[in-house]
N, C-alpha and C. Protein backbone atom coordinates (compact mmCIF):
# COMPACT_ATOMS: atom_id res chain seq x y z
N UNK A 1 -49.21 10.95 -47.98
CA UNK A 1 -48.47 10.07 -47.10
C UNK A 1 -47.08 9.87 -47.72
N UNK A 2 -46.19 10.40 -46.77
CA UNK A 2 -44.37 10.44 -47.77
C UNK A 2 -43.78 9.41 -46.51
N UNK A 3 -44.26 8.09 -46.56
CA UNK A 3 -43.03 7.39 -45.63
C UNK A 3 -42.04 6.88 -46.36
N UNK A 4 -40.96 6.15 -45.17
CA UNK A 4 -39.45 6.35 -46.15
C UNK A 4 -39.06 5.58 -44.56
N UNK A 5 -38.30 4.30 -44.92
CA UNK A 5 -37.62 3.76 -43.69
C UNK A 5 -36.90 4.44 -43.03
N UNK A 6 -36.82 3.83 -41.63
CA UNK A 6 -36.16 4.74 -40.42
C UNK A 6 -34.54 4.13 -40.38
N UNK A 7 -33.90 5.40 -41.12
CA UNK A 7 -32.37 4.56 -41.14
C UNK A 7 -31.46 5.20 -40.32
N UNK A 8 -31.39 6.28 -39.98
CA UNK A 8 -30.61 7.06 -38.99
C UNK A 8 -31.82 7.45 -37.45
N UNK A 9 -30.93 8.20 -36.98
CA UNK A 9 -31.78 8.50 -35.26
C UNK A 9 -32.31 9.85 -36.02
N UNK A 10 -31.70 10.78 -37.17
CA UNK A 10 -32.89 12.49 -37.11
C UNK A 10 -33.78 11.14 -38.00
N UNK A 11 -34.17 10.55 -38.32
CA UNK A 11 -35.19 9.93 -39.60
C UNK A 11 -35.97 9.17 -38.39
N UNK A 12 -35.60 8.43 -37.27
CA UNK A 12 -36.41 8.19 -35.90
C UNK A 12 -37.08 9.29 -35.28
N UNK A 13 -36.24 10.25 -35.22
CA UNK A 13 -37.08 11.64 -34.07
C UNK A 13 -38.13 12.09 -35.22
N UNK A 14 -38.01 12.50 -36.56
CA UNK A 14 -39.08 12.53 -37.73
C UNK A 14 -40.06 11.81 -37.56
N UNK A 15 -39.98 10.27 -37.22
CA UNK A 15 -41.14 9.56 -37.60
C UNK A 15 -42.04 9.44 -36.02
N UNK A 16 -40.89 10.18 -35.36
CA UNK A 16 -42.10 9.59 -33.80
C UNK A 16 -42.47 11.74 -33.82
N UNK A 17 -42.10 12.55 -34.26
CA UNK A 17 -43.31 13.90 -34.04
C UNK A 17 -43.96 13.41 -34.75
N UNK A 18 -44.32 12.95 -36.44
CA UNK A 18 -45.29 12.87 -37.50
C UNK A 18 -46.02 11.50 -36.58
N UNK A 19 -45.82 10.26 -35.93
CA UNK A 19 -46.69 9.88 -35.47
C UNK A 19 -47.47 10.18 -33.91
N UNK A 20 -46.63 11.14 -33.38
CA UNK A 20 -47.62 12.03 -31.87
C UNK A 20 -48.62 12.41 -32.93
N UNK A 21 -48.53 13.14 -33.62
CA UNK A 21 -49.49 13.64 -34.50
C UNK A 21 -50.62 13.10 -34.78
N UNK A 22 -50.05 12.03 -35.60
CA UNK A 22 -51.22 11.56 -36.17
C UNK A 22 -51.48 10.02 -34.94
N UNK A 23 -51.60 10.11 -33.87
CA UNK A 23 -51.65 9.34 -32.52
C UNK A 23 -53.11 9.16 -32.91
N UNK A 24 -53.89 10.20 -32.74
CA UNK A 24 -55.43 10.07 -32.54
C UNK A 24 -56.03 9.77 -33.50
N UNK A 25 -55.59 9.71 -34.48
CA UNK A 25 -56.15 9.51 -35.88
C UNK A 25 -57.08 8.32 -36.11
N UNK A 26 -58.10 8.66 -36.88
CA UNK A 26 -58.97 7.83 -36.31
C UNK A 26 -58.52 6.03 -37.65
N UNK A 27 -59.21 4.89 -37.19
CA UNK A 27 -59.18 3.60 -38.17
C UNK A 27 -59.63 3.77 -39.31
N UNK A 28 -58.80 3.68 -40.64
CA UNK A 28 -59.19 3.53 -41.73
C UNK A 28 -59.36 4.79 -42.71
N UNK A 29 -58.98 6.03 -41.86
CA UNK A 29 -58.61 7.02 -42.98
C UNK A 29 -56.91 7.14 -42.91
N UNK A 30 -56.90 7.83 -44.33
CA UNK A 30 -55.04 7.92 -44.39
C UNK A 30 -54.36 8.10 -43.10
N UNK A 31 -54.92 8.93 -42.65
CA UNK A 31 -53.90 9.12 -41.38
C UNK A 31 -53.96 7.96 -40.29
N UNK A 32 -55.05 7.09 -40.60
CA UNK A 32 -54.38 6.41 -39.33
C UNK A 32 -53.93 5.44 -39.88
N UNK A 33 -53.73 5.61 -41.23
CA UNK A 33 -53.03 4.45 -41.90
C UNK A 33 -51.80 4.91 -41.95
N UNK A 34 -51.49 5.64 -41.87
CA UNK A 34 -50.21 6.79 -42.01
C UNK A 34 -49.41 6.02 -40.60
N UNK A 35 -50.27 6.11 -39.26
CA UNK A 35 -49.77 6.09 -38.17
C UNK A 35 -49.63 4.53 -37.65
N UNK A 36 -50.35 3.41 -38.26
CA UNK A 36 -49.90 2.31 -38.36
C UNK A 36 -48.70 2.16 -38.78
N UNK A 37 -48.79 2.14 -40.27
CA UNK A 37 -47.70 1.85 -40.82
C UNK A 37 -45.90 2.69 -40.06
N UNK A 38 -46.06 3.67 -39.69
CA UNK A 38 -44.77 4.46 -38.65
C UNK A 38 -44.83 3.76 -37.77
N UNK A 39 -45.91 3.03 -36.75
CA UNK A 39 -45.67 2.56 -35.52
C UNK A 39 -44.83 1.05 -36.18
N UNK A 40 -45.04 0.25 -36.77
CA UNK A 40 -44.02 -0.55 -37.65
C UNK A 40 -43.06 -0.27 -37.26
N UNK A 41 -42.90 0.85 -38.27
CA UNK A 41 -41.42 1.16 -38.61
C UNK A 41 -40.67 1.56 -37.49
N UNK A 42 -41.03 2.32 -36.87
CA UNK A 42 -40.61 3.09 -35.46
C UNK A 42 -40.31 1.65 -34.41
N UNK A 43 -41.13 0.75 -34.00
CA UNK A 43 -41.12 -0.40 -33.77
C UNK A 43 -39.71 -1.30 -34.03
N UNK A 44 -39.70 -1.33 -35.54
CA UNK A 44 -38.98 -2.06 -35.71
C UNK A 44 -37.14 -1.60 -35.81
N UNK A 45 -37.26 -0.31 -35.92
CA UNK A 45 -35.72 0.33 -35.23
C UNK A 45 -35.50 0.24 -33.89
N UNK A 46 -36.54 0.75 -33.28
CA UNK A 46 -36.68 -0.06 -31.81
C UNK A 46 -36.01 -1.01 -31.25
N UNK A 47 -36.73 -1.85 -31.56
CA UNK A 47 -36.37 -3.17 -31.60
C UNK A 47 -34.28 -3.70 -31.88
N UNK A 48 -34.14 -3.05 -33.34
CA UNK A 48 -32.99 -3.25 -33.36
C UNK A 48 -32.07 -2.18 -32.80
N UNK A 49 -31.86 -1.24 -33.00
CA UNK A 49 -31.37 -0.11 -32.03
C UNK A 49 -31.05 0.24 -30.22
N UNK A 50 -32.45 0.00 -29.78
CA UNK A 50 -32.86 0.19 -28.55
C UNK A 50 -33.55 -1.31 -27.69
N UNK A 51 -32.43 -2.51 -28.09
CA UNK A 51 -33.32 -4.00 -27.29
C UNK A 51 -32.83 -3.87 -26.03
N UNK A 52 -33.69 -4.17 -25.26
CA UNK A 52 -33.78 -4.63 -24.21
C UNK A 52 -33.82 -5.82 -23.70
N UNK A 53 -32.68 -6.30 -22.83
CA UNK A 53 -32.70 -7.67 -22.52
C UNK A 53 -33.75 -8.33 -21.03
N UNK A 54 -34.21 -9.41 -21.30
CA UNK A 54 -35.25 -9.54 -20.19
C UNK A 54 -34.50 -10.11 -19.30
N UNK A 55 -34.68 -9.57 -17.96
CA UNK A 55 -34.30 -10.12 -16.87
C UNK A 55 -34.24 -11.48 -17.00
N UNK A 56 -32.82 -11.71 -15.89
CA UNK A 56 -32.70 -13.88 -15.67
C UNK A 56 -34.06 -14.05 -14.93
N UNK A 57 -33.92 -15.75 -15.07
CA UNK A 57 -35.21 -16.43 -14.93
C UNK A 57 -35.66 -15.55 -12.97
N UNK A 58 -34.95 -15.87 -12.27
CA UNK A 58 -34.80 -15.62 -11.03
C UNK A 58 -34.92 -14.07 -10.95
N UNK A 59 -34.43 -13.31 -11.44
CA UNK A 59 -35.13 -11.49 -11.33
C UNK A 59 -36.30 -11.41 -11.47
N UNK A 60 -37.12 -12.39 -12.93
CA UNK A 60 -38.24 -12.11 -13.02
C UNK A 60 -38.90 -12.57 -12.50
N UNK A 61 -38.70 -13.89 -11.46
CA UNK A 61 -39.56 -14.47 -10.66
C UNK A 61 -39.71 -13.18 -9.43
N UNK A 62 -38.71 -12.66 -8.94
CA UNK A 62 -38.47 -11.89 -8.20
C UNK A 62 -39.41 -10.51 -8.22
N UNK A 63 -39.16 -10.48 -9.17
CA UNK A 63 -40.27 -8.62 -9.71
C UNK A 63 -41.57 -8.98 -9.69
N UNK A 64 -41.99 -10.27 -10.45
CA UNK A 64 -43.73 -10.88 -10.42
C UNK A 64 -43.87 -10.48 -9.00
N UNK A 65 -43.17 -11.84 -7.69
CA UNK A 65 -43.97 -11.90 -6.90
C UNK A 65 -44.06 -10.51 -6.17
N UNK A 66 -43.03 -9.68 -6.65
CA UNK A 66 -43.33 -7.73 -5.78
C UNK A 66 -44.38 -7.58 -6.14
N UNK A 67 -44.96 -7.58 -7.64
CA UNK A 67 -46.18 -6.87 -8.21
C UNK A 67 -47.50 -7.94 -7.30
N UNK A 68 -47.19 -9.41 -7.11
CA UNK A 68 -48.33 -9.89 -6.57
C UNK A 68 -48.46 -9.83 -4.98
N UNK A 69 -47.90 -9.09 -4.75
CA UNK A 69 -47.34 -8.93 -2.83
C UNK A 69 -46.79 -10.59 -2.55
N UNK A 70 -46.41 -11.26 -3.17
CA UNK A 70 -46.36 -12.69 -2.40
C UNK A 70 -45.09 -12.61 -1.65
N UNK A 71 -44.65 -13.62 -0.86
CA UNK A 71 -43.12 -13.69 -0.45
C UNK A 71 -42.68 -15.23 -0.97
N UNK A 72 -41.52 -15.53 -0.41
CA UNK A 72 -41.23 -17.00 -0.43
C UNK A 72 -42.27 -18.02 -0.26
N UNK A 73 -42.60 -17.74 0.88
CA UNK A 73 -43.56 -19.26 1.27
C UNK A 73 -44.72 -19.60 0.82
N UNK A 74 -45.45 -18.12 -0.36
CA UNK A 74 -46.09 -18.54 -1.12
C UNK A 74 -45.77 -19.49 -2.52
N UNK A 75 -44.70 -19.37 -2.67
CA UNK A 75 -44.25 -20.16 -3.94
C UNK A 75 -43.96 -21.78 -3.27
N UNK A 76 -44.22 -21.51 -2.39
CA UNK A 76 -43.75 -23.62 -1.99
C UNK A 76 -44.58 -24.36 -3.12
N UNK A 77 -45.74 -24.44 -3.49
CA UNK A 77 -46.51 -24.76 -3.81
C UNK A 77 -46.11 -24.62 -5.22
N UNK A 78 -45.52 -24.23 -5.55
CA UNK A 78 -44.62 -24.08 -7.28
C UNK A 78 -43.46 -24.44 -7.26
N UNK A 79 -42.81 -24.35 -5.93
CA UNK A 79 -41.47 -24.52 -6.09
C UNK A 79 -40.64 -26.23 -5.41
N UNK A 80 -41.45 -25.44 -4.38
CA UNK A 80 -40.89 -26.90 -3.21
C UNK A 80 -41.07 -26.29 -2.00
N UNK A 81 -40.77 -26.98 -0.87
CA UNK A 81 -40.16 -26.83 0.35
C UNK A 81 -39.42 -25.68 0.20
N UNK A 82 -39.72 -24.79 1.63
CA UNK A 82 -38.63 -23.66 2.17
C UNK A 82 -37.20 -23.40 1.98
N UNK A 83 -36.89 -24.67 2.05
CA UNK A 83 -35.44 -24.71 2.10
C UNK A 83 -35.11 -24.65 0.51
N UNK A 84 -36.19 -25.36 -0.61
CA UNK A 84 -35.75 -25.20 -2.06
C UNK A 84 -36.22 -24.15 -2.37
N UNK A 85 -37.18 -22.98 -2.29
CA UNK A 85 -37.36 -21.81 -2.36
C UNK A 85 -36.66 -21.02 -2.12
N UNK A 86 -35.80 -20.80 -1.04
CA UNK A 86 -34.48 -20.03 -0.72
C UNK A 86 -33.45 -20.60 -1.28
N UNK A 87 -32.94 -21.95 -1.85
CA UNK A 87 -32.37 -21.64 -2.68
C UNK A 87 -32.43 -21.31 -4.11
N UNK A 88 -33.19 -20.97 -5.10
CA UNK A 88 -34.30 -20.97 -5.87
C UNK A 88 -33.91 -19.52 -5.86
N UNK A 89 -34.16 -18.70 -4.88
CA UNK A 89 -34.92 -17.26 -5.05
C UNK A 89 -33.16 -17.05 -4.94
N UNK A 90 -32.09 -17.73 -4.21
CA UNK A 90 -30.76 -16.83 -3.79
C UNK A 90 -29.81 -17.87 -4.66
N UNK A 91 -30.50 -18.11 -5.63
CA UNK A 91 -29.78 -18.51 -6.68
C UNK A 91 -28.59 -19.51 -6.71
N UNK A 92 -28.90 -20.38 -5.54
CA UNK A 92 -27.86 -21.58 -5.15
C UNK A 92 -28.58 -22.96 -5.83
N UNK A 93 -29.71 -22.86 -6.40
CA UNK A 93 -30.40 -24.30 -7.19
C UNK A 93 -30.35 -24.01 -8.72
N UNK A 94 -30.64 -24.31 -9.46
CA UNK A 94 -31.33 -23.96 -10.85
C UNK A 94 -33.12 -24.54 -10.63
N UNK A 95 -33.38 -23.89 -11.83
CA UNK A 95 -35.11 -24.58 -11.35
C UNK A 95 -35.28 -25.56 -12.42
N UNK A 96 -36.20 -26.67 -12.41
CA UNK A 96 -36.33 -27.67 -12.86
C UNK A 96 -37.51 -27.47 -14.26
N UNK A 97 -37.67 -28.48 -14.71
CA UNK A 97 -38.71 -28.37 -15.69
C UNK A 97 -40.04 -28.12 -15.29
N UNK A 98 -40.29 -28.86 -14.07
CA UNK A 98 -41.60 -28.79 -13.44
C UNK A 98 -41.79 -27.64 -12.53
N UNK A 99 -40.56 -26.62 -11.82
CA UNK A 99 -40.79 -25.32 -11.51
C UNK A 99 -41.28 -24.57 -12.24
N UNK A 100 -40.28 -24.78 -14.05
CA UNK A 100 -41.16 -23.85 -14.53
C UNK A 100 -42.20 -23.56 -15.30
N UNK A 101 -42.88 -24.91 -15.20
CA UNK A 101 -44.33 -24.98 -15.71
C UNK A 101 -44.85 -24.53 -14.47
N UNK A 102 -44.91 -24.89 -13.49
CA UNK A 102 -45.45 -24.33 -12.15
C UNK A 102 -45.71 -22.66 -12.05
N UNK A 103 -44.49 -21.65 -12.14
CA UNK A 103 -44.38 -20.63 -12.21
C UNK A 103 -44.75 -20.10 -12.89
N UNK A 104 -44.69 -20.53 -14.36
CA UNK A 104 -45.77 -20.10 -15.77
C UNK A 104 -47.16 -19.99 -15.48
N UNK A 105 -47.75 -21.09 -15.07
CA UNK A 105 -49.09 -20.67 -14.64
C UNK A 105 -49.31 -19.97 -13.57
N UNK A 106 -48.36 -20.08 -12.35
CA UNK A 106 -49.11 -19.12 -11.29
C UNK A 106 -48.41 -17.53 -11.13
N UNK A 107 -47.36 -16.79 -11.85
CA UNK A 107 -47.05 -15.97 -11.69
C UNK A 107 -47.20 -15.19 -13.39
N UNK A 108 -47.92 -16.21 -14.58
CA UNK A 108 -48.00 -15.80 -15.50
C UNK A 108 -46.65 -14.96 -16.10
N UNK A 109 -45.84 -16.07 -16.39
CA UNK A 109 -44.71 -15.42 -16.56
C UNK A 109 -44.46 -16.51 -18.09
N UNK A 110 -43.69 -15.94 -19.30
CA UNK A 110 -43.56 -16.79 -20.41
C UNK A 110 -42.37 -17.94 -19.85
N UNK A 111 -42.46 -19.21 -20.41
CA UNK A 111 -41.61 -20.08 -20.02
C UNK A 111 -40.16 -19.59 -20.77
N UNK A 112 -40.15 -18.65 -21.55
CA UNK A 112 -39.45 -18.55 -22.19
C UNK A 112 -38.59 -17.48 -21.94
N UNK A 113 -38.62 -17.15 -20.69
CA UNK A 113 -38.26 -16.24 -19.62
C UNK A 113 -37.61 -17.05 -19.11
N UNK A 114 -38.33 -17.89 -18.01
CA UNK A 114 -37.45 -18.91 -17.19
C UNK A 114 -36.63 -20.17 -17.78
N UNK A 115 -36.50 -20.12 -19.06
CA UNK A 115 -35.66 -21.27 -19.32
C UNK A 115 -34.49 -20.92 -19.52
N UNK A 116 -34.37 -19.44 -19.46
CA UNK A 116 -32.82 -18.43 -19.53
C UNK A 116 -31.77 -19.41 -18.78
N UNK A 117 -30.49 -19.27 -18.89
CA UNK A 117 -29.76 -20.32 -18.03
C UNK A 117 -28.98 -18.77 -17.02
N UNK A 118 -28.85 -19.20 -15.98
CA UNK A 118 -28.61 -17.74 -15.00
C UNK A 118 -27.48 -18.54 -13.68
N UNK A 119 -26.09 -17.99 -13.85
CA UNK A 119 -25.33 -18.11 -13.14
C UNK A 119 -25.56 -18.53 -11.78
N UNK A 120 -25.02 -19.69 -10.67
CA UNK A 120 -25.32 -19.77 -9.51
C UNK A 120 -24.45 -19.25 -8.65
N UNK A 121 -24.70 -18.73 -7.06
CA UNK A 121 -23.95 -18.28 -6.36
C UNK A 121 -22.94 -19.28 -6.16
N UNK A 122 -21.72 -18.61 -5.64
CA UNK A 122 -20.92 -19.81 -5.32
C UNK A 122 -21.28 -19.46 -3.42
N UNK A 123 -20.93 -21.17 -3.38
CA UNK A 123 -21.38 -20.83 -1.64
C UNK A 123 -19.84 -20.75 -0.75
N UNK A 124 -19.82 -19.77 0.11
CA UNK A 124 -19.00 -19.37 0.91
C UNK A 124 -18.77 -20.40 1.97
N UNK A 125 -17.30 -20.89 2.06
CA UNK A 125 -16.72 -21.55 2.80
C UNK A 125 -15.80 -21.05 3.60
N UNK A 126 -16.56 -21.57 5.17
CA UNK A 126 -15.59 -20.41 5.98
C UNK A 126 -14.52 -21.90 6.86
N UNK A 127 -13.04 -21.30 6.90
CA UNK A 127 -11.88 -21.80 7.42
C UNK A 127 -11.93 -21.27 8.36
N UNK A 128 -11.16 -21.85 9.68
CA UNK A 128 -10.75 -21.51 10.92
C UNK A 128 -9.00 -21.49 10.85
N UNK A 129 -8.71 -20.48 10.69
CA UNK A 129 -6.66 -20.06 10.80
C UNK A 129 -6.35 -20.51 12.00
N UNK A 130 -7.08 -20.63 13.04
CA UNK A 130 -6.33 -20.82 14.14
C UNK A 130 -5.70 -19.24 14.74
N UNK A 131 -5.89 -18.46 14.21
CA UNK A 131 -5.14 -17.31 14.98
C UNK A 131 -6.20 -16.60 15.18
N UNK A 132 -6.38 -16.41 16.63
CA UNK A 132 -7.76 -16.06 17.45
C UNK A 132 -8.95 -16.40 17.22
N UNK A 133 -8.49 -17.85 16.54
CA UNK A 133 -9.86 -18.29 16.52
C UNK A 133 -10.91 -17.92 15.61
N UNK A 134 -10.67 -17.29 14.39
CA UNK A 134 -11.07 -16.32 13.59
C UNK A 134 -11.64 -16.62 12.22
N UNK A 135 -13.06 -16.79 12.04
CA UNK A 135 -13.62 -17.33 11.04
C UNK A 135 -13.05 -16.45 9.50
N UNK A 136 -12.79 -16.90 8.74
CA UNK A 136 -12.62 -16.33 7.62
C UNK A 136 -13.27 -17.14 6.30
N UNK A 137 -13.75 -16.24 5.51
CA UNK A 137 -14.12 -16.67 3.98
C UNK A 137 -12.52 -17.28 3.45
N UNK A 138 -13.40 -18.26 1.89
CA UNK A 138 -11.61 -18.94 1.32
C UNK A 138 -10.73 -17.61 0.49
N UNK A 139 -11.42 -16.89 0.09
CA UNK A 139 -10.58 -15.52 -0.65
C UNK A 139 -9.67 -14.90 0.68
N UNK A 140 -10.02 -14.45 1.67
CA UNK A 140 -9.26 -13.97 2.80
C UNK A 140 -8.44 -15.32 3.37
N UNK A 141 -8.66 -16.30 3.46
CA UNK A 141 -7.39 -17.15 3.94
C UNK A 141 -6.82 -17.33 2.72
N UNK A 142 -6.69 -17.42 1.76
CA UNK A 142 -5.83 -17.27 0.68
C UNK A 142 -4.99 -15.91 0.42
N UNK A 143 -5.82 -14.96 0.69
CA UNK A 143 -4.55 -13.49 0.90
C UNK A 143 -4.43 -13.72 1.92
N UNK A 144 -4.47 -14.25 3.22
CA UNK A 144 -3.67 -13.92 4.13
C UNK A 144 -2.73 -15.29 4.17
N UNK A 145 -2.60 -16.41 3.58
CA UNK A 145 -1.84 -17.36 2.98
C UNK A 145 -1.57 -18.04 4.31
N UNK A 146 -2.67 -18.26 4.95
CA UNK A 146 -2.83 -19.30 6.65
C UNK A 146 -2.29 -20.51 5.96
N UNK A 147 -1.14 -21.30 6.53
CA UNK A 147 -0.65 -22.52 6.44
C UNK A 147 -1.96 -23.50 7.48
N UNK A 148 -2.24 -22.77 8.02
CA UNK A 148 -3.20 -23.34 9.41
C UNK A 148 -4.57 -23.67 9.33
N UNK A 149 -5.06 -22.97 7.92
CA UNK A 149 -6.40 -22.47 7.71
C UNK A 149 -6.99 -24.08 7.28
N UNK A 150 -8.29 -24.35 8.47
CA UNK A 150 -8.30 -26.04 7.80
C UNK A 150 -10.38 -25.31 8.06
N UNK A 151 -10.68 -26.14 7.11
CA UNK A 151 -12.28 -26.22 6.67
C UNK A 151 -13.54 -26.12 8.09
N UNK A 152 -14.07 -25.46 7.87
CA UNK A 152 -15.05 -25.33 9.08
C UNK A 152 -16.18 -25.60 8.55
N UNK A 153 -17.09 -26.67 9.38
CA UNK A 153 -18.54 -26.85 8.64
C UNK A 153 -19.83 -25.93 9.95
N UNK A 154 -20.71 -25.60 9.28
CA UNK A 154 -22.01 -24.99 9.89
C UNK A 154 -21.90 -24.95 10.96
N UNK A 155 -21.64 -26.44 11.48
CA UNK A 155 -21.45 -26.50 13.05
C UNK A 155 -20.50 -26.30 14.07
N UNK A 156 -19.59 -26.25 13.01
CA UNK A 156 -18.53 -25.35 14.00
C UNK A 156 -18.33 -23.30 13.81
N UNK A 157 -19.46 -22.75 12.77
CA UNK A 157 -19.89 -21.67 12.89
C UNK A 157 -20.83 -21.54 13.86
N UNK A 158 -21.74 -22.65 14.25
CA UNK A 158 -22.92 -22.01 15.49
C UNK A 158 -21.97 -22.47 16.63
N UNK A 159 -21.30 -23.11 16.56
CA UNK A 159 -20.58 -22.59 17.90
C UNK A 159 -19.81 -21.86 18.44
N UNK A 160 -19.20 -21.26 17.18
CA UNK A 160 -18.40 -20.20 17.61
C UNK A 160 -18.83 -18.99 18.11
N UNK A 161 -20.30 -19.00 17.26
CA UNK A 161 -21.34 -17.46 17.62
C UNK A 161 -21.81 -17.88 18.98
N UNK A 162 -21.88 -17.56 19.88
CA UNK A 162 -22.19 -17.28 21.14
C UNK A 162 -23.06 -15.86 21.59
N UNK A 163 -24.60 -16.17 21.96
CA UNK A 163 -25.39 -14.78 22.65
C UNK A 163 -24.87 -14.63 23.70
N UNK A 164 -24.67 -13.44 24.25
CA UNK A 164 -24.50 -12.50 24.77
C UNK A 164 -25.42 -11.91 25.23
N UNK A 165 -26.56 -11.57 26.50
CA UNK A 165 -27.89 -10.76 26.18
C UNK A 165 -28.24 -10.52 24.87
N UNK A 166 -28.76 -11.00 24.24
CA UNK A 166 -29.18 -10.93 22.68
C UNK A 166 -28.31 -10.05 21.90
N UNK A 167 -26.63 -10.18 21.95
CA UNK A 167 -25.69 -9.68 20.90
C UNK A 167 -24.95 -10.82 20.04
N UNK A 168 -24.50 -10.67 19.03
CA UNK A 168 -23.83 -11.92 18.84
C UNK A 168 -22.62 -11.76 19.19
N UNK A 169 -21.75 -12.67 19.63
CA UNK A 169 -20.36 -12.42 20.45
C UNK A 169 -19.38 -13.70 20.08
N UNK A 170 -18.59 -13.43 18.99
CA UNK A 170 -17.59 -14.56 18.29
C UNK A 170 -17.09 -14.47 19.99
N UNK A 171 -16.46 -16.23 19.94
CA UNK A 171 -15.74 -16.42 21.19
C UNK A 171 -13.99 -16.60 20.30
């Protein structure tokens, strides 16, 4: 048995053929003591070399519930109400202490995952310019530098959308 720490990448590709090798080796003779001790080492360059960062709290909630088929409205019950689940999942809330004990147990996820701190959306505010009447986000009335451009709330977006035989049709 000639091991020797893994300090460069040819001294990594060395220690992972000599441990394919000795992979099958059975518990408690040299070789699979051989192949412990490399999985260590191999491991632990790994580790520093090749880390991988774990998804924000909200990706990994996201990927669980793919693997458990769930959607939103199964998490009410961990999360809250519909309306705090969508924001939750589209990243306009942060989650609380008691979400993520909630989520820990039912999506088996480490708390130490979800206590990541993970950027919130900013929410889009749409202005009315007055020139045709024309909803715009605040980045576009700012390049287009509307002296006119005054704040529009929700309800003056559902009224502007107007159906049409089931099209939507800005008036």
């Amino acid at each position: 048995m000639n091991i020797s720490p893994i300090k460069t990448e040819s001294d990594y590709d060395e220690a992972l053929k000599r441990f394919e090798i000795l992979f099958d080796s059975s518990i408690g003779t040299l070789e699979g003591d051989e192949a412990e001790v490399l999985a260590i080492l191999i491991d632990e360059y790994e580790n520093k070399h090749f880390s991988i960062e774990a998804p924000d709290p909200i990706e990994a909630i996201k990927i669980r519930m793919e693997e458990l088929n769930l959607k939103g409205i199964d998490m009410i019950d961990s999360i809250g109400g519909e309306s705090t689940v969508s924001a939750i999942l589209n990243k306009r809330r942060k989650l609380t202490v008691e979400m993520i004990r909630n989520l820990t147990i039912k999506l088996n996820l480490s708390p130490k995952v979800l206590i990541n701190d993970y950027p919130l959306r900013k929410r889009r505010i749409l202005y009315n310019t007055n020139q045709n009447s024309r909803l715009v986000t605040v980045s576009e009335a700012v390049k287009s530098k509307s002296q006119h451009a005054t704040r529009t709330s929700k309800l003056q977006v559902i009224e502007k959308v107007k159906f049409n035989n089931g099209n939507k049709k800005k008036s």
